[in-house]
Protein backbone atom coordinates (compact mmCIF):
# COMPACT_ATOMS: atom_id res chain seq x y z
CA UNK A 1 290.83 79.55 101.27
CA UNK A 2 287.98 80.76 102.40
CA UNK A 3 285.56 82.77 100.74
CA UNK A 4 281.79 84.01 101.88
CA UNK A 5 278.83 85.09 99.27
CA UNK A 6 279.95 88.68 99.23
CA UNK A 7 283.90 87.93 98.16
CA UNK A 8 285.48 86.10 95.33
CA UNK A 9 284.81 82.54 95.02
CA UNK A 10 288.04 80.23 95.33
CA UNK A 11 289.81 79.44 92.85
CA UNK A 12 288.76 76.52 91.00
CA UNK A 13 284.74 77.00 92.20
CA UNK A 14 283.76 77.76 88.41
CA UNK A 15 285.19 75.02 87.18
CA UNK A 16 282.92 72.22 89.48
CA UNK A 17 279.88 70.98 87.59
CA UNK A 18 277.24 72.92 88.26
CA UNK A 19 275.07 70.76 90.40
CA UNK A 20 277.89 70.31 92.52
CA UNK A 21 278.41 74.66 92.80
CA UNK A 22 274.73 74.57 93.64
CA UNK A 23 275.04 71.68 95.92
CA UNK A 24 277.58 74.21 97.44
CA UNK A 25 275.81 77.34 97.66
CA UNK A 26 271.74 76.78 98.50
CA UNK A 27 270.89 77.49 102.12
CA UNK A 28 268.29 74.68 102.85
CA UNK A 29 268.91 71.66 104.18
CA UNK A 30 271.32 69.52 102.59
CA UNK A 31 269.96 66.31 103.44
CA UNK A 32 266.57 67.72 101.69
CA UNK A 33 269.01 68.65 98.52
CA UNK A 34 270.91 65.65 98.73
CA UNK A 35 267.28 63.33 98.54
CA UNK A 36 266.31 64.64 95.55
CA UNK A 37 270.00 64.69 93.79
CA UNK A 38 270.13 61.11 94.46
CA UNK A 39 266.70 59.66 94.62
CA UNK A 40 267.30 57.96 97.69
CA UNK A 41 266.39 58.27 101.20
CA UNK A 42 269.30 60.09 103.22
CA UNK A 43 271.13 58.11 106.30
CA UNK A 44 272.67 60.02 109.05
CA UNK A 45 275.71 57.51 109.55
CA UNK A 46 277.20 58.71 113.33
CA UNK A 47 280.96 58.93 114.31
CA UNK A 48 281.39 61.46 117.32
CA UNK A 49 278.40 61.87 119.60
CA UNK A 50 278.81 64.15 122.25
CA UNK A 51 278.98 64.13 125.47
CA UNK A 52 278.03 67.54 126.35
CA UNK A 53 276.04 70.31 125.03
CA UNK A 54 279.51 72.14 124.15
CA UNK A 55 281.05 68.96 122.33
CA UNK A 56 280.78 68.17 118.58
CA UNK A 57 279.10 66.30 116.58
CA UNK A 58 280.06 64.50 113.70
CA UNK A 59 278.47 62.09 111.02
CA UNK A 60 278.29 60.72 107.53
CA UNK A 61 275.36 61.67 105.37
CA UNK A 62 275.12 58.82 103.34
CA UNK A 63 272.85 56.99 100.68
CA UNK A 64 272.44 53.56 100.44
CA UNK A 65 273.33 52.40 96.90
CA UNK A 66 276.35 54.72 96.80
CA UNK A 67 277.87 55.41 100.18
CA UNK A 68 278.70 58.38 102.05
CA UNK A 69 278.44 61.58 100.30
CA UNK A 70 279.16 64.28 102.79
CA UNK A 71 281.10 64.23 106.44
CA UNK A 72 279.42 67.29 108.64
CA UNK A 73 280.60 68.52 111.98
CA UNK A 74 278.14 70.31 114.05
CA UNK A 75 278.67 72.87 116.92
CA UNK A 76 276.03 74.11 119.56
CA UNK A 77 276.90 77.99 119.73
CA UNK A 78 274.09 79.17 121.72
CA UNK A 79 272.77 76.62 124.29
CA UNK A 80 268.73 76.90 124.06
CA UNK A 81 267.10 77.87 127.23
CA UNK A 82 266.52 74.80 129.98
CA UNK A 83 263.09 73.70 128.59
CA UNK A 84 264.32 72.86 125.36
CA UNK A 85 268.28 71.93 126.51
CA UNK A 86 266.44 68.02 126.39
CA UNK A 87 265.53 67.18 122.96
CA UNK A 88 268.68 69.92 121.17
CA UNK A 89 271.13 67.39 123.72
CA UNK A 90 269.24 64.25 121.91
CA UNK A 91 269.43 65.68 118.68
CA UNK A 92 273.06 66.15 118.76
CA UNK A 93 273.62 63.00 120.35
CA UNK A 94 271.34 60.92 117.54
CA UNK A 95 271.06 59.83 114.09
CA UNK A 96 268.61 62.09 112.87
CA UNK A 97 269.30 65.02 110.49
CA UNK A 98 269.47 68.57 112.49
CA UNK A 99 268.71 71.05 109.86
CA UNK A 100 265.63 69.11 108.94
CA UNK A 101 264.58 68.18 112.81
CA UNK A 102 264.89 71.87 113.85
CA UNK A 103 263.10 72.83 111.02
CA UNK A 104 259.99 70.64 111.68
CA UNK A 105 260.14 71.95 115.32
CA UNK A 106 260.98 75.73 115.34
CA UNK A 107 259.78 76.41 111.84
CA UNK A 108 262.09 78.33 109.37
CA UNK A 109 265.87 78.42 110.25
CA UNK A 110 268.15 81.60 109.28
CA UNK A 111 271.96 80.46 108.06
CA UNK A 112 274.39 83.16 108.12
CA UNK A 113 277.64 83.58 107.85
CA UNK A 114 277.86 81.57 104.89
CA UNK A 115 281.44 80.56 103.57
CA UNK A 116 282.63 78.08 100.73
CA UNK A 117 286.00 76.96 100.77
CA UNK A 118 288.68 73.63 100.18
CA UNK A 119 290.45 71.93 102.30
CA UNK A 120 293.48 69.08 102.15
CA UNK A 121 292.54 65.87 103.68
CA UNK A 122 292.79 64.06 105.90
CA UNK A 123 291.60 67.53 107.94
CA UNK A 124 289.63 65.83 111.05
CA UNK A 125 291.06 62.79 112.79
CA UNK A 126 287.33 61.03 112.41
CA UNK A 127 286.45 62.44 109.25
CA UNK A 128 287.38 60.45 105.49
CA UNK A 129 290.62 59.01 104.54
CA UNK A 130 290.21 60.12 100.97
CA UNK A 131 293.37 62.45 99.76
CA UNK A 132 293.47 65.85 98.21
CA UNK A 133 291.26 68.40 98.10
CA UNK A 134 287.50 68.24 99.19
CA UNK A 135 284.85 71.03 98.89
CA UNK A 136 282.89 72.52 101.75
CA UNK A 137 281.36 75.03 103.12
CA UNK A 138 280.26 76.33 106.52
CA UNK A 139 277.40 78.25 107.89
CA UNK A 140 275.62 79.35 111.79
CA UNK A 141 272.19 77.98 111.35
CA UNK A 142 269.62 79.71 113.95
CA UNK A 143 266.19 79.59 115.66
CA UNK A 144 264.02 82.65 116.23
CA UNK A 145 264.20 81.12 119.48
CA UNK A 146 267.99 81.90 119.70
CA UNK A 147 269.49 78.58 119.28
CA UNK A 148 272.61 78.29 117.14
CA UNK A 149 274.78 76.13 115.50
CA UNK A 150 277.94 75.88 113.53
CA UNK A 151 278.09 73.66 110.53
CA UNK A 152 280.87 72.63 108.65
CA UNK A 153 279.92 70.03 105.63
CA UNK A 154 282.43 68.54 103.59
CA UNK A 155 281.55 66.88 100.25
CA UNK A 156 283.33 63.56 99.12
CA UNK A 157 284.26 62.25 96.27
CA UNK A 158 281.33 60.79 95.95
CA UNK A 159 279.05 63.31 95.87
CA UNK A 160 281.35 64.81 93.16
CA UNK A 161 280.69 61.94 90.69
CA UNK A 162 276.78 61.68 91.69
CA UNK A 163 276.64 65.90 91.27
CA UNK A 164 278.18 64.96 87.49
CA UNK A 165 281.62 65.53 88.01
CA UNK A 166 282.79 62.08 86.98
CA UNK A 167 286.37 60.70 88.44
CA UNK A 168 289.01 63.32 89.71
């Protein structure tokens, strides 16, 4: 089920706590959002670096007195032009959070294409082994310089209970 911020919201949405629906629905960086939910510094926790600019990346975003809260896959849509192909391949290849990186080097970052859905898991053969459904929600982050990404973040369990949603 997907739905973007223009159509119905699944089935089930209104009935998340509500810092978990915002968690959900803001368009700045989740890592950012996720610092001041928790109160902790945010780890980027790899698991799929890859090996090309077309490949995908995928990591934990974790804290450390609770454990990994979200598993995100990343994309490259648009490769960036040859002067900055360098530091976008070591970002994707690295531990460091992209929304926030890109933001501190290209400045403000438009996200379109904004959808919220769930999803059974397991879903992703290097993603979490919890079962049932998980919350995500997936967006095209670009650069005024051109570059784009697809982002797909998936919020665990554990972000449910820390968003006050308790045990499910």
């Amino acid at each position: 089920m997907e739905a973007d911020l223009g159509a119905p919201l699944p089935p089930g949405f209104p009935l998340l706590p509500g810092p978990f629906r915002m968690l959900l629905g803001l368009d700045g960086t989740l890592t950012r959002s996720l610092t001041f939910l928790s109160g902790e510094r945010i780890e980027v926790e790899p698991v799929l670096r890859p090996d090309s600019p077309e490949g995908v990346r995928k990591v934990y975003l974790r804290v450390p007195s609770i454990g990994r809260l979200v598993f995100a896959r990343t994309r490259l849509l648009v490769l960036p032009n040859s002067e900055e192909a360098p530091w976008i391949a070591g970002l994707m290849r690295g531990d460091l959070p992209i929304g926030q990186s890109m933001e501190a080097r290209y400045g403000p970052l438009t996200k379109d294409e904004f959808s919220v859905f769930s999803v059974s898991a397991p879903f992703d053969p290097h993603g979490p082994r919890e079962s049932g459904d998980l919350w995500a929600r997936s967006y095209r982050m670009r650069t005024r310089e051109g570059i784009a990404l697809r982002i797909e973040e998936f919020f665990l369990d554990a972000l449910f209970r820390l968003a006050g949603g308790g045990c499910r």
